[in-house]
C-alpha atoms as a PDB file:
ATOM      1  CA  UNK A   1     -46.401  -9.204   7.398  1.00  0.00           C
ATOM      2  CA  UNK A   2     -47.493  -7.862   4.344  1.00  0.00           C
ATOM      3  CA  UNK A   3     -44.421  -6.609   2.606  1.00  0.00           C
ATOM      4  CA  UNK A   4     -41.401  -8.344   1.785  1.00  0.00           C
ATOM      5  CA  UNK A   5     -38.332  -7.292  -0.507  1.00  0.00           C
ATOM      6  CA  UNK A   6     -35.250  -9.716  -0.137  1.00  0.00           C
ATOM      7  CA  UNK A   7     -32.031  -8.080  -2.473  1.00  0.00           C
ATOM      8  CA  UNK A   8     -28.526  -7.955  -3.142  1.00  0.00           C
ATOM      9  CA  UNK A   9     -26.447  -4.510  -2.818  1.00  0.00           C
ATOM     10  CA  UNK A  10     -23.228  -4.101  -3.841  1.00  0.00           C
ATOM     11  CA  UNK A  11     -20.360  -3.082  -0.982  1.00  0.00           C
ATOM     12  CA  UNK A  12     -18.149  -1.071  -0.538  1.00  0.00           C
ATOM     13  CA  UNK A  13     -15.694  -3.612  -1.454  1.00  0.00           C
ATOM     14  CA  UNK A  14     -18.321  -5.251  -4.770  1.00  0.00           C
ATOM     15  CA  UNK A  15     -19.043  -7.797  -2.311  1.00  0.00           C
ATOM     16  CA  UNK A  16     -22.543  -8.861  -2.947  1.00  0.00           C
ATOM     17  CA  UNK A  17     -24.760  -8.218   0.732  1.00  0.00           C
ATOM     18  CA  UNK A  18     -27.892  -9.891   0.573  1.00  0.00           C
ATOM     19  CA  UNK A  19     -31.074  -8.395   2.758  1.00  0.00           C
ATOM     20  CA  UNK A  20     -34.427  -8.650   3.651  1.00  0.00           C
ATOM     21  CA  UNK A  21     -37.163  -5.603   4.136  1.00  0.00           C
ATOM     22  CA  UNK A  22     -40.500  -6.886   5.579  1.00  0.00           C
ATOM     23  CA  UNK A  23     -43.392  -5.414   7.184  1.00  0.00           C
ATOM     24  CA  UNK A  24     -44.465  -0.964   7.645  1.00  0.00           C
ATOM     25  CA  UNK A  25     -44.001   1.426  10.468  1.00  0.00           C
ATOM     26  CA  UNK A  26     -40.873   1.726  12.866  1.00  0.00           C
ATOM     27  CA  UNK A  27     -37.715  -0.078  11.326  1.00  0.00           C
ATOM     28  CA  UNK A  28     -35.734  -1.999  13.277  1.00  0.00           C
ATOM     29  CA  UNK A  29     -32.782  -3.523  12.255  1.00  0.00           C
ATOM     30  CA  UNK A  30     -31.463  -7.050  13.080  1.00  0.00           C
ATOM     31  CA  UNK A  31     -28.057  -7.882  13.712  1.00  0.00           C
ATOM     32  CA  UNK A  32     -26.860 -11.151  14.282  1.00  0.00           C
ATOM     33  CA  UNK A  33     -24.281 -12.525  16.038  1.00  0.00           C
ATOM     34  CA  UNK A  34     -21.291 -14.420  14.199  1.00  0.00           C
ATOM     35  CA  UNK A  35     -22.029 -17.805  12.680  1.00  0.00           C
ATOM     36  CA  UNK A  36     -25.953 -16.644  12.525  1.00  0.00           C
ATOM     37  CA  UNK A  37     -28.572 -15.176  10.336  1.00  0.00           C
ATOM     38  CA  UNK A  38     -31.396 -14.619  12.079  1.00  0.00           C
ATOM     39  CA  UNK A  39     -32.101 -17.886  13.904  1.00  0.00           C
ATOM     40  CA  UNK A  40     -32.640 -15.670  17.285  1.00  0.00           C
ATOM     41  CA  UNK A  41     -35.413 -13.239  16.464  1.00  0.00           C
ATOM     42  CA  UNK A  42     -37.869 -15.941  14.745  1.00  0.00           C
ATOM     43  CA  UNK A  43     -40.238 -15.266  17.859  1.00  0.00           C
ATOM     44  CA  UNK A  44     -39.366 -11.612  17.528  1.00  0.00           C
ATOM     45  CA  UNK A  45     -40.142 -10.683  14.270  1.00  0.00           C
ATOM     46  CA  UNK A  46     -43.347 -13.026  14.419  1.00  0.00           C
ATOM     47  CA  UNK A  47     -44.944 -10.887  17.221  1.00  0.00           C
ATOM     48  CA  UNK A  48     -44.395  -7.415  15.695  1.00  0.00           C
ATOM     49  CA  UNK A  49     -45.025  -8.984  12.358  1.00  0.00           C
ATOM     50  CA  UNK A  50     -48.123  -6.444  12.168  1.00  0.00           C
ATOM     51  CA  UNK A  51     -46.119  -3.222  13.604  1.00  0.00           C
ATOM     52  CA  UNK A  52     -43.280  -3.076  12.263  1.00  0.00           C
ATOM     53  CA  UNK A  53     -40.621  -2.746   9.830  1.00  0.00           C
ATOM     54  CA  UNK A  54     -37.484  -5.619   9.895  1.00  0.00           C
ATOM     55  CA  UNK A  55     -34.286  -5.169   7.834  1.00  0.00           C
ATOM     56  CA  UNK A  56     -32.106  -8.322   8.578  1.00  0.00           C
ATOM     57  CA  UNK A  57     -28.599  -7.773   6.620  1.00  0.00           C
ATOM     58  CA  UNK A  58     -26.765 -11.281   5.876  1.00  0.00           C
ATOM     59  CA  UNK A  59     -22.909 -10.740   7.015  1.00  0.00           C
ATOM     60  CA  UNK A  60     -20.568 -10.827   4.175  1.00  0.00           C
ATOM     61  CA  UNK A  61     -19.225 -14.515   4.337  1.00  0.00           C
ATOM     62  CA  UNK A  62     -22.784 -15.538   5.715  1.00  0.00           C
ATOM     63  CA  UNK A  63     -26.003 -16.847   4.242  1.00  0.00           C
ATOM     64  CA  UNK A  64     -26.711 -15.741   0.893  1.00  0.00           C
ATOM     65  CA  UNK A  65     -24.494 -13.076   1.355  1.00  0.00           C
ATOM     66  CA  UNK A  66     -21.198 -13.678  -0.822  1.00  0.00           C
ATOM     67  CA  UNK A  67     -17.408 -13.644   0.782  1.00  0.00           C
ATOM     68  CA  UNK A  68     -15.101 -10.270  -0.002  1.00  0.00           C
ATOM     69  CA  UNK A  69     -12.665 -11.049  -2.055  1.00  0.00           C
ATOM     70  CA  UNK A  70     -10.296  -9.631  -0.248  1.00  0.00           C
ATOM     71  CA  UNK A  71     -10.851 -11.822   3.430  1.00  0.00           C
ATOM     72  CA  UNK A  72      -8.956  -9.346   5.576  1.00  0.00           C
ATOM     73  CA  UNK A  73     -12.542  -6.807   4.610  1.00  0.00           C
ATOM     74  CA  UNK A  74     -14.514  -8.840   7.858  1.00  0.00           C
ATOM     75  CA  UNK A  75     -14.053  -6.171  10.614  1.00  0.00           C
ATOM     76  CA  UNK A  76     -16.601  -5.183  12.575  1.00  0.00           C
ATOM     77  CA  UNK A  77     -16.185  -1.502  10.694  1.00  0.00           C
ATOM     78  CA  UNK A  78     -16.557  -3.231   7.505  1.00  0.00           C
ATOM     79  CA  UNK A  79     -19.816  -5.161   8.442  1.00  0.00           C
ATOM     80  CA  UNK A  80     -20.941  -1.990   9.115  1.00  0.00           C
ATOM     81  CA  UNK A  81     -20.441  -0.264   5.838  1.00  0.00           C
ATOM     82  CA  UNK A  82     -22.632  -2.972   4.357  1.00  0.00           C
ATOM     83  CA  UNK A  83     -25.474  -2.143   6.526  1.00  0.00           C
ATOM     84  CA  UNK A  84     -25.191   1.253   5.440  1.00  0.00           C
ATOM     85  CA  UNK A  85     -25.296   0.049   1.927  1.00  0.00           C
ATOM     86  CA  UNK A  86     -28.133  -1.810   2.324  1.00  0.00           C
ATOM     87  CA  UNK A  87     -30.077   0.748   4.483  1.00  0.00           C
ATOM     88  CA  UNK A  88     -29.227   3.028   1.848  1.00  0.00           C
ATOM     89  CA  UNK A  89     -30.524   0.904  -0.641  1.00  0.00           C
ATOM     90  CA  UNK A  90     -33.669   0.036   1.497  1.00  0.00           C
ATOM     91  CA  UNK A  91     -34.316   3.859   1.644  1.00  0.00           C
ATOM     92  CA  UNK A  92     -33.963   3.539   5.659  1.00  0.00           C
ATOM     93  CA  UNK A  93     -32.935   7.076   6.870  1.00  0.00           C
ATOM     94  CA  UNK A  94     -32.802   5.633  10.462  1.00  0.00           C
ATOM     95  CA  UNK A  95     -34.192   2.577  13.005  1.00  0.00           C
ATOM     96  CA  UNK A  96     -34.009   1.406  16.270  1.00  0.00           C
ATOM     97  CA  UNK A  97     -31.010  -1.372  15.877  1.00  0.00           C
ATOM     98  CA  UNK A  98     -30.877  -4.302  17.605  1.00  0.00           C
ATOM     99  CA  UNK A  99     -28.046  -6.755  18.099  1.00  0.00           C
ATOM    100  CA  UNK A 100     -27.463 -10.420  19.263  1.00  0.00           C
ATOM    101  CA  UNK A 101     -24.021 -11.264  20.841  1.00  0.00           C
ATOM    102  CA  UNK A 102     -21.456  -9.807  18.549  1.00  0.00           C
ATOM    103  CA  UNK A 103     -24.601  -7.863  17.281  1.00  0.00           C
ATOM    104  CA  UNK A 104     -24.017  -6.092  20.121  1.00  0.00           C
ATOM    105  CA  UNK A 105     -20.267  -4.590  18.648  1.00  0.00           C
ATOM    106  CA  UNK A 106     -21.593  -4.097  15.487  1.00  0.00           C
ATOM    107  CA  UNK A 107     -25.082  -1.712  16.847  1.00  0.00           C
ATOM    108  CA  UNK A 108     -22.465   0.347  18.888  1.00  0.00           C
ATOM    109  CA  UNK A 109     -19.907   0.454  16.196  1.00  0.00           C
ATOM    110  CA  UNK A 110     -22.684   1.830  13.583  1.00  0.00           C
ATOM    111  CA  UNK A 111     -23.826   4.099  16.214  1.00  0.00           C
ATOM    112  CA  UNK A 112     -20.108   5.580  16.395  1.00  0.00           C
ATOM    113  CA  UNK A 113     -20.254   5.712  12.246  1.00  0.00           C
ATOM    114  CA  UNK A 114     -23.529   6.545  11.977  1.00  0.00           C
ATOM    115  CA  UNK A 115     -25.033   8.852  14.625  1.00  0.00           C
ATOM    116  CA  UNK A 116     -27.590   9.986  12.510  1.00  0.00           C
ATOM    117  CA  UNK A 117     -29.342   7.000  12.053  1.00  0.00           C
ATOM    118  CA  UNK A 118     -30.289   5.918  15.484  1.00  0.00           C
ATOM    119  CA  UNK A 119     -33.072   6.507  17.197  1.00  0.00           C
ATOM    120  CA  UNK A 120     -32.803   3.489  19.577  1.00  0.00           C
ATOM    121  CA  UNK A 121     -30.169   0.506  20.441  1.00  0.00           C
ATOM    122  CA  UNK A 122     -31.433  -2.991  22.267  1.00  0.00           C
ATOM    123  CA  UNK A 123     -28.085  -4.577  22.907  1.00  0.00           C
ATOM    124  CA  UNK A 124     -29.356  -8.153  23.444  1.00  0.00           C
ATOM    125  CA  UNK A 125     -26.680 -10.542  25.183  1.00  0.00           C
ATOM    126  CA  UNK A 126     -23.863  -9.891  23.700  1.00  0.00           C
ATOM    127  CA  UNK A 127     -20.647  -7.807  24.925  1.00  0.00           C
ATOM    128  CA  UNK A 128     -19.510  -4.255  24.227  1.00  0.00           C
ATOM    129  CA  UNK A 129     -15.600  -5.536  23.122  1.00  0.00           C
ATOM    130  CA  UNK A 130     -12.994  -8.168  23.404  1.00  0.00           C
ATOM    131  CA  UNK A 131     -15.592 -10.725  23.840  1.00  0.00           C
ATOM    132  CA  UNK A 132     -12.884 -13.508  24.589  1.00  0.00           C
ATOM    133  CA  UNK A 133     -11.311 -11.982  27.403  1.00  0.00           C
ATOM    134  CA  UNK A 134     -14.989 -12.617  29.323  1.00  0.00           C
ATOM    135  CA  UNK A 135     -15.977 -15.656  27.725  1.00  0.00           C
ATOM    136  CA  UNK A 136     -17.191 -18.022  30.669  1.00  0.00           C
ATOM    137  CA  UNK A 137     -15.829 -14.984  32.549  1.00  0.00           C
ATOM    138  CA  UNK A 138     -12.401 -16.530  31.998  1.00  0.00           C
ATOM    139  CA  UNK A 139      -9.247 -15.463  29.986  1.00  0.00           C
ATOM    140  CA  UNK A 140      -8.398 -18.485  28.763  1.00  0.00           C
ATOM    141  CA  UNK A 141     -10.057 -18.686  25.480  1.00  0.00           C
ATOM    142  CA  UNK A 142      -8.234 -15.008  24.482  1.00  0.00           C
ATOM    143  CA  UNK A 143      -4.851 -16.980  25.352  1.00  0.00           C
ATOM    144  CA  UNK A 144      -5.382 -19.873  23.155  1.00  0.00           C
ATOM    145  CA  UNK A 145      -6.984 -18.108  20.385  1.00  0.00           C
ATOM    146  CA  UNK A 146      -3.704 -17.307  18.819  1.00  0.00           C
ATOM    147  CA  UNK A 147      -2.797 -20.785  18.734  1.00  0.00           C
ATOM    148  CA  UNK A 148      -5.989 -21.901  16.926  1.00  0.00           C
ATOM    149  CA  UNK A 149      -5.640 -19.044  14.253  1.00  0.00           C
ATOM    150  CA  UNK A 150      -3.397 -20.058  12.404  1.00  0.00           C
ATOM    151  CA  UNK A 151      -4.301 -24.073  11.613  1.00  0.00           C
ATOM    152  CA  UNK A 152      -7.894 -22.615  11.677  1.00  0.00           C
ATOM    153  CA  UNK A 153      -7.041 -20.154   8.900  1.00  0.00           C
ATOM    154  CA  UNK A 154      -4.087 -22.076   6.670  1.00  0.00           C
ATOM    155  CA  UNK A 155      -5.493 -26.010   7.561  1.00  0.00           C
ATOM    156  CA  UNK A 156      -9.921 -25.676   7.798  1.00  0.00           C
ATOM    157  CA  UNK A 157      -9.534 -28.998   5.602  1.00  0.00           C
ATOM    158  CA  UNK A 158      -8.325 -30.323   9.374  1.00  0.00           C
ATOM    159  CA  UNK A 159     -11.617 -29.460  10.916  1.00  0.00           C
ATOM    160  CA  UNK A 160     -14.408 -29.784   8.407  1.00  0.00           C
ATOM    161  CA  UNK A 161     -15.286 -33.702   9.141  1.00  0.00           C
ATOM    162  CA  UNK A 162     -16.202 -31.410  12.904  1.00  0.00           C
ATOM    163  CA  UNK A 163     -17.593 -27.632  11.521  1.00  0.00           C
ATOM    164  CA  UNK A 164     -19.947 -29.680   9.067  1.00  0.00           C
ATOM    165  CA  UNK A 165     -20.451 -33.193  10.208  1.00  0.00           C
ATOM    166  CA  UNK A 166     -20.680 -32.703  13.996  1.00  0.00           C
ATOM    167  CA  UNK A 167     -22.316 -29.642  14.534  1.00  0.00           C
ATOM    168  CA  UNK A 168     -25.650 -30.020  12.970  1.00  0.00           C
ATOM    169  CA  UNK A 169     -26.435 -33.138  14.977  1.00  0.00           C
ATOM    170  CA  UNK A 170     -27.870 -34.448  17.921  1.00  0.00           C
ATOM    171  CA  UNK A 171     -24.899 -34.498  19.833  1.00  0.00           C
ATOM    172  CA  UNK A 172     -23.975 -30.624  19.705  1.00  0.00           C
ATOM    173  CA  UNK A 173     -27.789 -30.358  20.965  1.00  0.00           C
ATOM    174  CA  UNK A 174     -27.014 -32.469  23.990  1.00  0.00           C
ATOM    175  CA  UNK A 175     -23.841 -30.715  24.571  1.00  0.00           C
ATOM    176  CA  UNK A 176     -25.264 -27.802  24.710  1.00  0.00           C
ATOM    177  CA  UNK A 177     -27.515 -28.102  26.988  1.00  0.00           C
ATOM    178  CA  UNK A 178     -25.482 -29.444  29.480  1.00  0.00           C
ATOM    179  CA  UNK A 179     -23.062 -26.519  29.176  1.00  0.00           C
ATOM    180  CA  UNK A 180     -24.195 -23.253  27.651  1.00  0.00           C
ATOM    181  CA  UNK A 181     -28.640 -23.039  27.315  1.00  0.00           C
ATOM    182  CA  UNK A 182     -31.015 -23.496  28.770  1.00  0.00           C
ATOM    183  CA  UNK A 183     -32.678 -26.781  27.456  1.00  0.00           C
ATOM    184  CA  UNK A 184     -35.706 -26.508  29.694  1.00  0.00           C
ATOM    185  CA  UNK A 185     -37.003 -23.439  27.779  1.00  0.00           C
ATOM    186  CA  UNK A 186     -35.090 -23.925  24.471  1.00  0.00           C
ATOM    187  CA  UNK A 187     -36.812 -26.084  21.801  1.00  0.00           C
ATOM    188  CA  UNK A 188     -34.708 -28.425  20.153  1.00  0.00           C
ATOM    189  CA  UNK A 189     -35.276 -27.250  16.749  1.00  0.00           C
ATOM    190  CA  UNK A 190     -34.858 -23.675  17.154  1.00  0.00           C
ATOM    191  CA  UNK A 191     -30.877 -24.358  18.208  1.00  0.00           C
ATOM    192  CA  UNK A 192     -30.742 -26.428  15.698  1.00  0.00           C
ATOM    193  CA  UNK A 193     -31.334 -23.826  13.443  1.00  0.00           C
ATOM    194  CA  UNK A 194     -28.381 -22.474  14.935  1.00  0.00           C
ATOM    195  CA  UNK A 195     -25.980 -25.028  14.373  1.00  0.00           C
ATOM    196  CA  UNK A 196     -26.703 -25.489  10.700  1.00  0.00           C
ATOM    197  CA  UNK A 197     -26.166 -22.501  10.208  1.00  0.00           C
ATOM    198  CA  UNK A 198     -23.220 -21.972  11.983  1.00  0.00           C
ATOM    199  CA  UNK A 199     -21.580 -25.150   9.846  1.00  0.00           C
ATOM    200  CA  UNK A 200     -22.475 -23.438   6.232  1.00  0.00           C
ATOM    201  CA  UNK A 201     -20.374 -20.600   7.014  1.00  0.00           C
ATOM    202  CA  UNK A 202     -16.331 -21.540   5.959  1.00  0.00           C
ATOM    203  CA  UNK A 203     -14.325 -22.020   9.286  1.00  0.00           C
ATOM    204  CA  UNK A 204     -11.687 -19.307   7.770  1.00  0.00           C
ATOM    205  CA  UNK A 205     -14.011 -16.895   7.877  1.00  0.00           C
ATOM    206  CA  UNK A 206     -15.367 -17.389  10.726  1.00  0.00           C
ATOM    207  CA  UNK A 207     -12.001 -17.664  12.614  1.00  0.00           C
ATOM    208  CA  UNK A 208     -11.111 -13.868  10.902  1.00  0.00           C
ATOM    209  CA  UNK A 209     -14.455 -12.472  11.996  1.00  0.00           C
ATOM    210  CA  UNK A 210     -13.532 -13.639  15.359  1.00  0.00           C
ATOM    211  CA  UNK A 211     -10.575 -11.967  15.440  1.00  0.00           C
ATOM    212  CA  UNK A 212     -12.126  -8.619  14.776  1.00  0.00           C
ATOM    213  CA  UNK A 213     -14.270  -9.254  17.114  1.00  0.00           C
ATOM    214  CA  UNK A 214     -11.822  -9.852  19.377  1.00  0.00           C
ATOM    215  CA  UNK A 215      -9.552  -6.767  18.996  1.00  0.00           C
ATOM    216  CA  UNK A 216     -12.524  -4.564  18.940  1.00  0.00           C
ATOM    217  CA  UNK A 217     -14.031  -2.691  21.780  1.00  0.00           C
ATOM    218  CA  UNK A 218     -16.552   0.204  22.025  1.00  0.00           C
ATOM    219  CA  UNK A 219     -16.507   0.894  25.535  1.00  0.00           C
ATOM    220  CA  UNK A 220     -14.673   4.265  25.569  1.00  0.00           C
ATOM    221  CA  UNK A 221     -17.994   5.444  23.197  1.00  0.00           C
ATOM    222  CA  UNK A 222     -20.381   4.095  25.459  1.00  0.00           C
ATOM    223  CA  UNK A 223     -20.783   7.014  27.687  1.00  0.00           C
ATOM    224  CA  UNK A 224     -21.612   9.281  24.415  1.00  0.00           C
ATOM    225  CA  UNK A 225     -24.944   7.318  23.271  1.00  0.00           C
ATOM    226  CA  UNK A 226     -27.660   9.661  23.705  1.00  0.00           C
ATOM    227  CA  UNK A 227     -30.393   7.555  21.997  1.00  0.00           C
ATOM    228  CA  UNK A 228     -32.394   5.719  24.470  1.00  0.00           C
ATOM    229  CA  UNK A 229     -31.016   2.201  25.006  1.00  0.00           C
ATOM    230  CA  UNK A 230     -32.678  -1.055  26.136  1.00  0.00           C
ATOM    231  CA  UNK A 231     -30.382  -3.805  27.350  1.00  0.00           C
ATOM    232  CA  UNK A 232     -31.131  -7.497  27.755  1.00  0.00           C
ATOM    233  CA  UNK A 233     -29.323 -10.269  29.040  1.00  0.00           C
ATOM    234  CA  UNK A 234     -29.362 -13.797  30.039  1.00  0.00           C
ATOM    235  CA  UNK A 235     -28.980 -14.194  33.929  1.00  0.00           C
ATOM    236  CA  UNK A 236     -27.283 -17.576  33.150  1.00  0.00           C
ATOM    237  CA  UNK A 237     -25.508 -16.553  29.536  1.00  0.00           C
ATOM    238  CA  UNK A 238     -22.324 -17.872  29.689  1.00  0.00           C
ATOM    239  CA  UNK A 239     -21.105 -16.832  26.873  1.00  0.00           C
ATOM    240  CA  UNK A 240     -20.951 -12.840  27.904  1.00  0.00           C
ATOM    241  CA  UNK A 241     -21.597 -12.921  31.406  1.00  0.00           C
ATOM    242  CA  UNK A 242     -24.699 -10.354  33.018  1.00  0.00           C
ATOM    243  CA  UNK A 243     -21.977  -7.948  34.891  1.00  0.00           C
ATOM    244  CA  UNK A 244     -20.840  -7.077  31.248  1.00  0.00           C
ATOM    245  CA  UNK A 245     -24.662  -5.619  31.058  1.00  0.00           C
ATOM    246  CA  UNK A 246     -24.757  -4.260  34.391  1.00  0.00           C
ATOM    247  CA  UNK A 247     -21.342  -2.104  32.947  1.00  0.00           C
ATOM    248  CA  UNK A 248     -23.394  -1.225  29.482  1.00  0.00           C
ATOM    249  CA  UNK A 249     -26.223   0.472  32.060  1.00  0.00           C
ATOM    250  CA  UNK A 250     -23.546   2.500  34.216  1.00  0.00           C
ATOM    251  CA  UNK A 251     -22.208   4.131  31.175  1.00  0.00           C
ATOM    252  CA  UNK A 252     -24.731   4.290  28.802  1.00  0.00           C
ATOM    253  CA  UNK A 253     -27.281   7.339  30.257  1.00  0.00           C
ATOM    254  CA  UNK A 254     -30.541   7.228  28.945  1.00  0.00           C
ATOM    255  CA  UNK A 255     -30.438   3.213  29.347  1.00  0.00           C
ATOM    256  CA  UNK A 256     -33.135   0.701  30.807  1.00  0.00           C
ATOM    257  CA  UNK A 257     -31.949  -2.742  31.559  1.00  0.00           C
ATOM    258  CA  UNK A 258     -33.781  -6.212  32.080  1.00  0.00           C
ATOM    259  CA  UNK A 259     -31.896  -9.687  32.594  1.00  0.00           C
ATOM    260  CA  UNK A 260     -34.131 -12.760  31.644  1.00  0.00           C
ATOM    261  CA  UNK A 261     -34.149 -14.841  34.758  1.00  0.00           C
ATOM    262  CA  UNK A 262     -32.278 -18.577  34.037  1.00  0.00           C
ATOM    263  CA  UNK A 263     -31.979 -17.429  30.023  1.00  0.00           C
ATOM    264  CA  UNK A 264     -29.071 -18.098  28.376  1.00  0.00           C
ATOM    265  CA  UNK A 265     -26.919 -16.625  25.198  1.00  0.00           C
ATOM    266  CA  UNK A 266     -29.856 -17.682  23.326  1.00  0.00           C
ATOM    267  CA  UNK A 267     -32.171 -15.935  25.781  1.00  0.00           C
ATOM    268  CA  UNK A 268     -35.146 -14.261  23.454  1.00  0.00           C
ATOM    269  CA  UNK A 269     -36.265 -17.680  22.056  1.00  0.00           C
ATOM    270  CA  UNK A 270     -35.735 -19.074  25.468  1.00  0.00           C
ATOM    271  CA  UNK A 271     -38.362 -17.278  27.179  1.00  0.00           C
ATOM    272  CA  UNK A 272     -40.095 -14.988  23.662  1.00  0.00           C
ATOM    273  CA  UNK A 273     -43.346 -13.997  25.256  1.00  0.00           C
ATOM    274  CA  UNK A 274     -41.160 -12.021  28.789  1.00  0.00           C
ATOM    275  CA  UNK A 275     -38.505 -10.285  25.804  1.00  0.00           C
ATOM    276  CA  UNK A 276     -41.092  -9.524  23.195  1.00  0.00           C
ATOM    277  CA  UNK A 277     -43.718  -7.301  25.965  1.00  0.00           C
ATOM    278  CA  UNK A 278     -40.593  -5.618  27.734  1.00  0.00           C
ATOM    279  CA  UNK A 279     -39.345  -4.591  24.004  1.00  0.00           C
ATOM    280  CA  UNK A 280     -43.308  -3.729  23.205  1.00  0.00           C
ATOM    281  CA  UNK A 281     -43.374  -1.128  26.871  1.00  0.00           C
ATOM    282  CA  UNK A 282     -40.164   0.008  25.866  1.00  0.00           C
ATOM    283  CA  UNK A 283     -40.954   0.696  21.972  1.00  0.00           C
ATOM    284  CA  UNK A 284     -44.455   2.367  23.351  1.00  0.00           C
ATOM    285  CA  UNK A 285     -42.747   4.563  25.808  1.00  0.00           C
ATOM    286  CA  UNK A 286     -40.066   5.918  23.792  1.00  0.00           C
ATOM    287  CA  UNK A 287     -41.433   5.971  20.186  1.00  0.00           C
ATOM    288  CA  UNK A 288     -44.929   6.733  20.802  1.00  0.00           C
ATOM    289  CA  UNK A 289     -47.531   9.024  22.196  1.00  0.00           C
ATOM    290  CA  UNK A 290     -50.172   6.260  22.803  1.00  0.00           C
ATOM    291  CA  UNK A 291     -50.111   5.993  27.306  1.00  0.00           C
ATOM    292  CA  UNK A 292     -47.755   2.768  27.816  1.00  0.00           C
ATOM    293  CA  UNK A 293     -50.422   0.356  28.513  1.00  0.00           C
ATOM    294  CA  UNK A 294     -53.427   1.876  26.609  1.00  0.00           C
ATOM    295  CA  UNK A 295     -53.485  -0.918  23.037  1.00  0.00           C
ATOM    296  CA  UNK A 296     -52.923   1.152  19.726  1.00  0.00           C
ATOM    297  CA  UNK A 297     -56.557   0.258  18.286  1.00  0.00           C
ATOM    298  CA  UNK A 298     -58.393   1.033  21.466  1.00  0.00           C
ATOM    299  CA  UNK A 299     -56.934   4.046  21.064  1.00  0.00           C
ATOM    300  CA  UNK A 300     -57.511   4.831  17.624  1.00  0.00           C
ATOM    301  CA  UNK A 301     -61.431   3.758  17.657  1.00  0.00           C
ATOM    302  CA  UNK A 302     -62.600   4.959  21.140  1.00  0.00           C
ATOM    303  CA  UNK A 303     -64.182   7.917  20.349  1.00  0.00           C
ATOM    304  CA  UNK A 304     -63.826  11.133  22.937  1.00  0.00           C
ATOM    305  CA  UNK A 305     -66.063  10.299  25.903  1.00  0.00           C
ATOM    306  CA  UNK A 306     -69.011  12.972  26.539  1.00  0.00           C
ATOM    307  CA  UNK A 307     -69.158  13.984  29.913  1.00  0.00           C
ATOM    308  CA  UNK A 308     -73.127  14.799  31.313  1.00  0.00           C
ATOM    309  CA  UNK A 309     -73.663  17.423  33.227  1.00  0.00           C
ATOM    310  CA  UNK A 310     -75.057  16.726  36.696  1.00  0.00           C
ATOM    311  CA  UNK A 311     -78.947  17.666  37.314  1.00  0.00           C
ATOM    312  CA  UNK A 312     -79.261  20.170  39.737  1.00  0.00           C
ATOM    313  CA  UNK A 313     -81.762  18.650  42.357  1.00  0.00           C
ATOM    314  CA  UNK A 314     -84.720  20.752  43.609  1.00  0.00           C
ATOM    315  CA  UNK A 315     -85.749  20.457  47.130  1.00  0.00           C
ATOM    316  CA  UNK A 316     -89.644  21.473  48.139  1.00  0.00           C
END
């Protein structure tokens, strides 16, 4: 990847949203979930390293990215204006975005903002609204969620020796793969990755974000995405369960679906090599005129083939 700009814009809000712009040709933008930046498209990004253009926005609160100063700014519709501003910045007049769990909200929520800009959406495991109300295909978590708001929000002093001494440790790994991946496929380090990252970002903010999440659904705007639309999911993700996919491909027309069989939530670096070639076929057949499985430099060094004209036989 030859290319590589990393840079701050300024928000709608003067918080500071810090980006990265890496590689030439098709952009595609990255969208994590909450809690992440970018810990699920390392496998990704490596493959089309040579094909592609990646913008990966921080979320205000996350990474290097700074935290509003106003903390009620962390809706999804607000994480959205700071893509804009950093697209803008980028020079990115559109991209095919993708999105990881609550990725997911925020590609259809730019979509709705932003029609202009898409030329494709990947939805990749994630949930089109009120992601609570499915979680473990259960309600329970949506009921108790009130509860832990408010110590969450007034009292994080409670649960920091947990947020940042538990999670980034063994012991979250070997919870995890006993409830929620798949720790056949799933290297250790690569969740890992995960959970430190998840523990830098202040348990506030992530409690807000969650509640955004939570009250926000795009389903109703489904049915108007005209852009062609690849969905993934996990066939074992617990966290937004496949029929929550199977719903995205009933009302999005123009959509293509594939579920990972026994991924997870954390699905694309559970099995890379299956989600990398079905985004590759899908890429080829809607953003190129090269025949799907005909390889871009074969194509662009094989010269014209020169047909010979039969001899006409003589007979004495």
């Amino acid at each position: 990847m030859k290319r590589l700009k990393q840079a701050y814009v300024k928000s709608f809000d003067d918080t500071d949203i810090y980006y990265e712009s890496m590689g030439e040709g098709l952009p595609i933008i990255l969208l994590d979930g909450i809690g992440c930046f970018g810990f699920v498209w390392k496998y990704f990004t490596e493959y089309f390293s040579s094909t592609n253009r990646f913008v990966h926005i921080h979320y205000r609160g996350h990474g290097k990215s700074s935290l509003p100063d106003d903390e009620n700014n962390l809706s999804i519709q607000d994480i959205c204006r700071d893509i804009k501003a950093a697209l803008d910045d980028d020079g990115v007049k559109s991209g095919v975005f993708m999105g990881h769990s609550m990725g997911v909200q925020v590609i259809f929520e730019f979509a709705k903002m932003y029609p202009n800009m898409i030329k494709g959406l990947v939805p990749v495991c994630g949930s089109y609204g009120h992601p609570l109300r499915t979680f473990r295909d259960m309600s329970f978590l949506d009921k108790i969620f009130p509860l832990l708001y408010v110590p969450g929000v007034l009292t994080p002093w409670a649960f920091s020796p947990f947020w940042k001494g538990l999670l980034p440790t063994r012991l979250a790994w070997e919870i995890a793969i006993r409830t929620d991946v798949n720790g056949h496929l799933l290297k250790r380090d690569d969740l890992m990755q995960y959970f430190y990252d998840l523990s830098s970002v202040p348990l506030r903010i992530f409690i807000k974000m969650l509640d955004h999440a939570a009250r926000h659904s795009a389903e109703e705007f489904l049915p108007e995405i005209t852009v062609p639309t690849m969905i993934i999911a996990g066939e074992n993700d617990t966290f937004t369960p496949r029929w929550l996919s199977d719903r995205m491909k009933d009302l999005i027309p123009n959509s293509e679906i594939m579920i990972i069989p026994h991924g997870t939530h954390t699905a694309p670096i559970e099995m890379p090599q299956l989600f990398n070639l079905r985004i590759e076929k899908w890429l080829r057949k809607q953003f190129s005129q090269l025949p799907p499985d005909e390889p871009k430099e074969k194509a662009e060094k094989s010269p014209p083939r020169k047909t010979r004209k039969k001899r006409k036989s003589s007979v004495n």
